[in-house]
N, C-alpha and C. Protein backbone atom coordinates (compact mmCIF):
# COMPACT_ATOMS: atom_id res chain seq x y z
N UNK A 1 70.42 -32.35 -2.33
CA UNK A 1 70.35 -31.88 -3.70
C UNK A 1 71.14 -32.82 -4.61
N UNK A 2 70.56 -32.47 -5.91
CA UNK A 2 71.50 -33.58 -7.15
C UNK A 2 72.75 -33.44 -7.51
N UNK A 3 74.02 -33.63 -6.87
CA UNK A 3 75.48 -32.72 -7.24
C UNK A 3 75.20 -32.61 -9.01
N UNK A 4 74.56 -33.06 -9.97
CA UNK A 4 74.89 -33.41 -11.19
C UNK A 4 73.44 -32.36 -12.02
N UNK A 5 72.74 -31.49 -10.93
CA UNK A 5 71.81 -30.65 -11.74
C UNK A 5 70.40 -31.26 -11.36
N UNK A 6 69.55 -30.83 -11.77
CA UNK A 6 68.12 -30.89 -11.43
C UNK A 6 67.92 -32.25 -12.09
N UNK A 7 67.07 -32.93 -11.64
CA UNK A 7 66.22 -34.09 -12.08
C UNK A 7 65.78 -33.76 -13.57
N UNK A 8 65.73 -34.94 -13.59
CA UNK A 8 64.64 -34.77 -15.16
C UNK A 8 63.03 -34.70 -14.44
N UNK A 9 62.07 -34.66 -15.14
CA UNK A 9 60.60 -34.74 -15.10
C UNK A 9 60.04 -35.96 -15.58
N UNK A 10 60.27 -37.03 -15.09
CA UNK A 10 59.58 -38.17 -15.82
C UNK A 10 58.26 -38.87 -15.71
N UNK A 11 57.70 -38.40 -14.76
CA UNK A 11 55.81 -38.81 -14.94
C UNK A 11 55.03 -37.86 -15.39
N UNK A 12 54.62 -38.17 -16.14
CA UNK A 12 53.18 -37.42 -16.16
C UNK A 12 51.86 -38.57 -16.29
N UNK A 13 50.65 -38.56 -16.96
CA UNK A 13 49.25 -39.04 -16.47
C UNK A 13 49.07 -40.49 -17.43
N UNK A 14 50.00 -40.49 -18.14
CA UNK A 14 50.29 -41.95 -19.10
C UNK A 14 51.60 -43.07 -18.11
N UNK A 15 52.66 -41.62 -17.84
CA UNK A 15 53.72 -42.50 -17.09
C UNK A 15 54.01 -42.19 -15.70
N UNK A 16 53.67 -43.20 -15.09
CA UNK A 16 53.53 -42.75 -13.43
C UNK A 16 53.91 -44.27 -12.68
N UNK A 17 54.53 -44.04 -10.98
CA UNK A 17 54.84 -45.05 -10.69
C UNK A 17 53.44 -45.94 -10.71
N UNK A 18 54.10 -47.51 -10.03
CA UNK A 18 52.57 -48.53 -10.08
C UNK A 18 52.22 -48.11 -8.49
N UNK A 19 53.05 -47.77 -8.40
CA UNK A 19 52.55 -47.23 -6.49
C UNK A 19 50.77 -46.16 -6.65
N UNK A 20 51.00 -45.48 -7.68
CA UNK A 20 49.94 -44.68 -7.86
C UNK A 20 48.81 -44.87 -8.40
N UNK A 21 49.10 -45.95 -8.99
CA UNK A 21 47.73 -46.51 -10.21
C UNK A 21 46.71 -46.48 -9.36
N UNK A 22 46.52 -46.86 -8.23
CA UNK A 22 44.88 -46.80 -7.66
C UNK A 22 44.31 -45.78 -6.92
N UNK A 23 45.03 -44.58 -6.95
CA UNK A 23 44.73 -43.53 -6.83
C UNK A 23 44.07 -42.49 -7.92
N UNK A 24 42.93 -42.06 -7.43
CA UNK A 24 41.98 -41.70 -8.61
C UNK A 24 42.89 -40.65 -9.54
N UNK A 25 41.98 -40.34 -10.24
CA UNK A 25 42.44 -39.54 -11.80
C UNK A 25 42.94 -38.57 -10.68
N UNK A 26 42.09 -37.37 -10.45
CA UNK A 26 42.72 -36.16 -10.22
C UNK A 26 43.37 -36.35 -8.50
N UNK A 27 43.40 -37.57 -7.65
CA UNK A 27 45.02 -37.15 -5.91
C UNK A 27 46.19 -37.86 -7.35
N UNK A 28 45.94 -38.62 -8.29
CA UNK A 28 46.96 -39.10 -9.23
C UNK A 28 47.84 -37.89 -9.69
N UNK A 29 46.91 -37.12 -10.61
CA UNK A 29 47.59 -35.77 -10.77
C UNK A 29 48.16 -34.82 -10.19
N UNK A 30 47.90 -35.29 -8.17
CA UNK A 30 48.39 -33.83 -7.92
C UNK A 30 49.66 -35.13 -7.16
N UNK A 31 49.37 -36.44 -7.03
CA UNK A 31 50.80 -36.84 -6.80
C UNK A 31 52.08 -36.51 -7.66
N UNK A 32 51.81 -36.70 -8.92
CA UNK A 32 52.47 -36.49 -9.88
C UNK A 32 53.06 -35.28 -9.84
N UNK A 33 52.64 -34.32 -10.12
CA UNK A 33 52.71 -32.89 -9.55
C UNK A 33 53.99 -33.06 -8.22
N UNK A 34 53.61 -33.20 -7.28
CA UNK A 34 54.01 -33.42 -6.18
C UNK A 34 55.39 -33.93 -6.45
N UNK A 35 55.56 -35.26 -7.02
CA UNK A 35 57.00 -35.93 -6.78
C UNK A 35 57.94 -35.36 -7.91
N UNK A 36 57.53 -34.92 -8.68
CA UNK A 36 58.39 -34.59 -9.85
C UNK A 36 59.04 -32.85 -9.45
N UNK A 37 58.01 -32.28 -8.37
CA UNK A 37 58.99 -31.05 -7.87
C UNK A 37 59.62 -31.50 -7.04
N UNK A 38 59.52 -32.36 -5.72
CA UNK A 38 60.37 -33.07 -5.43
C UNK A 38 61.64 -33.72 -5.50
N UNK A 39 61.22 -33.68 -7.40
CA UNK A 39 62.75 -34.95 -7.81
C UNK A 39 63.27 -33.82 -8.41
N UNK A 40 62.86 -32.71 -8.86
CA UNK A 40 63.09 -31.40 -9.50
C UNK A 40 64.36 -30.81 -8.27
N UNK A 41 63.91 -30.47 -6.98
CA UNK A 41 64.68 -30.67 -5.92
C UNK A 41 65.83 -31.55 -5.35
N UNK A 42 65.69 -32.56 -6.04
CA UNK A 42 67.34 -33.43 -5.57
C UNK A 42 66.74 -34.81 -4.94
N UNK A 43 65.47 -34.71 -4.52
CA UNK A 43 65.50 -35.96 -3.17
C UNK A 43 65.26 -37.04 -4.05
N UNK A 44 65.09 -37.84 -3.33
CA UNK A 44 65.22 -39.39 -3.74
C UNK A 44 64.15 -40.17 -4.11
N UNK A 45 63.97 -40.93 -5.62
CA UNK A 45 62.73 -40.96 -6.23
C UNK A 45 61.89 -41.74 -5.28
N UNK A 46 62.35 -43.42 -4.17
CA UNK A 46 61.23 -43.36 -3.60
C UNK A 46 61.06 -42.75 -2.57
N UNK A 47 61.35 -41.71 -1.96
CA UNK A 47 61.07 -40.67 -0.63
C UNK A 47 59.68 -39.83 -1.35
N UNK A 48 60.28 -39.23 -2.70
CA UNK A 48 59.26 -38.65 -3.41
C UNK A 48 57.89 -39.04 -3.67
N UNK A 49 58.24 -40.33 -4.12
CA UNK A 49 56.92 -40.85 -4.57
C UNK A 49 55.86 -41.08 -3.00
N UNK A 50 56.97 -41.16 -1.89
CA UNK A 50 56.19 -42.01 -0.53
C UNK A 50 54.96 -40.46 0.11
N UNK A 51 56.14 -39.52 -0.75
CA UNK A 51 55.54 -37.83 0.40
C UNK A 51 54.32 -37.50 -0.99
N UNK A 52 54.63 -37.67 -2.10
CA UNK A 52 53.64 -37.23 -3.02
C UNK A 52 52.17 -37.99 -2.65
N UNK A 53 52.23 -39.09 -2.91
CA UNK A 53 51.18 -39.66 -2.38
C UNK A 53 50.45 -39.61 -1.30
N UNK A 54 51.00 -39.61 -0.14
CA UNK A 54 50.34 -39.06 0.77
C UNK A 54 49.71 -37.43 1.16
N UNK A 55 50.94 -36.40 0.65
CA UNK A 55 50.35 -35.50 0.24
C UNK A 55 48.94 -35.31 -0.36
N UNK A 56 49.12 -36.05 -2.06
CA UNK A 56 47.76 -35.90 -2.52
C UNK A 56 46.64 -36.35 -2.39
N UNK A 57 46.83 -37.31 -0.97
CA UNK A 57 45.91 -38.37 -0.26
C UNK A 57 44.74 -37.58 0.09
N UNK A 58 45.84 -36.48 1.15
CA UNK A 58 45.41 -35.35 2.12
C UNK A 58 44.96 -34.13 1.02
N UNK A 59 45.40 -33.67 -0.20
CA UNK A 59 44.79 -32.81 -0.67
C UNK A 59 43.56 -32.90 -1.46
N UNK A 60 43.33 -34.43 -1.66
CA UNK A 60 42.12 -35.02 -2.10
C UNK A 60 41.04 -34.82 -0.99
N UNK A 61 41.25 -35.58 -0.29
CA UNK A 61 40.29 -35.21 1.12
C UNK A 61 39.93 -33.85 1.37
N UNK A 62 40.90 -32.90 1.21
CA UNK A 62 40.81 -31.32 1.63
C UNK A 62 39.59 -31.39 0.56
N UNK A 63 39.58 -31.23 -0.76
CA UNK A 63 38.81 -30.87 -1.59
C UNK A 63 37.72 -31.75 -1.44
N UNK A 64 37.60 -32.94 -0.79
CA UNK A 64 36.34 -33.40 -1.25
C UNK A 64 36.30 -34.35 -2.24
N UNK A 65 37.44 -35.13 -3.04
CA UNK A 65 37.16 -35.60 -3.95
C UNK A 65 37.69 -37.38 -3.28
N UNK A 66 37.44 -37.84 -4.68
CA UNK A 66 37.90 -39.45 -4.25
C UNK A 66 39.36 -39.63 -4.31
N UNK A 67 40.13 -40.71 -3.30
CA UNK A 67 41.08 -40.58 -2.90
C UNK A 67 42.12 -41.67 -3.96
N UNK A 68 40.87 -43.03 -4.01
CA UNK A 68 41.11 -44.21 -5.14
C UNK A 68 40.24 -44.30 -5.68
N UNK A 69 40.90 -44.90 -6.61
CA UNK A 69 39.81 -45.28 -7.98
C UNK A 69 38.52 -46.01 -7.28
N UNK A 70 39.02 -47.05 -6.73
CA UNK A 70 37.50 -47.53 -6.06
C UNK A 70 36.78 -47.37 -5.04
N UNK A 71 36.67 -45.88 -4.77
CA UNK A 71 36.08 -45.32 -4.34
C UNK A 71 34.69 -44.56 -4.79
N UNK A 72 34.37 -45.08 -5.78
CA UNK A 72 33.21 -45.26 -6.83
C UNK A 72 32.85 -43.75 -6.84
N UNK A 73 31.41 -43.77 -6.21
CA UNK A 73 31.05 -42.00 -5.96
C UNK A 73 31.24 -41.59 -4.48
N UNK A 74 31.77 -42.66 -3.74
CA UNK A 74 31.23 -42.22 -2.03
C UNK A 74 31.77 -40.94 -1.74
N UNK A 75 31.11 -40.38 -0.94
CA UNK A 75 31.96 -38.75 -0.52
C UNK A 75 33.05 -39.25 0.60
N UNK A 76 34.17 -38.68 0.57
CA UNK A 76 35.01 -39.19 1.83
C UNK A 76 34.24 -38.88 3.29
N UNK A 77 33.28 -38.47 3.85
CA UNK A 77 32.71 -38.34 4.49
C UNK A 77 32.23 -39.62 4.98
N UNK A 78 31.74 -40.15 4.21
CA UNK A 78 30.44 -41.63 4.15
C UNK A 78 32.00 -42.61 4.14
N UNK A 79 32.87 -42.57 3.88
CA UNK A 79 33.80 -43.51 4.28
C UNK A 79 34.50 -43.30 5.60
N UNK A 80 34.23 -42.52 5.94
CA UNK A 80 34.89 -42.10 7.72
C UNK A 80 36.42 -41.53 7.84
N UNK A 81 36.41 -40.89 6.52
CA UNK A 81 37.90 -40.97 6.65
C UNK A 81 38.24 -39.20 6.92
N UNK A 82 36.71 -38.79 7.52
CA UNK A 82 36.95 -37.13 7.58
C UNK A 82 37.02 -37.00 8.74
């Protein structure tokens, strides 16, 4: 935890690490999501950013959607990654 109080909130969908940029619009949003309760929690911004991302890797896939941006329209299916 933060001895000094909760994190601030500093990404949202304009300001986000460059770690995330090629991750499509919406695993982007739920990384974001992801590391900022994280940093909300105390831990450490890059631990956060390493578990958010992968998190929203996996919750992209759950849903079905694209994982990176250049992942054009393919279904994650047709990329083998199911």
């Amino acid at each position: 935890m933060n001895p000094q109080g909760p994190a601030t909130m500093p990404w949202n969908a304009t300001f986000f690490p460059s770690s995330m940029q090629n991750l499509s619009e919406a695993a982007r949003g739920k990384a974001i999501e992801i590391a900022n309760a994280l940093l909300a929690q105390g831990m450490d911004e890059g631990k956060a950013i390493r578990i958010a991302i992968a998190k929203s890797r996996q919750w992209a896939l759950h849903q079905g959607l694209r994982v990176r941006e250049d992942d054009r329209n393919q279904e994650a299916g047709e990329q083998g990654l199911v």
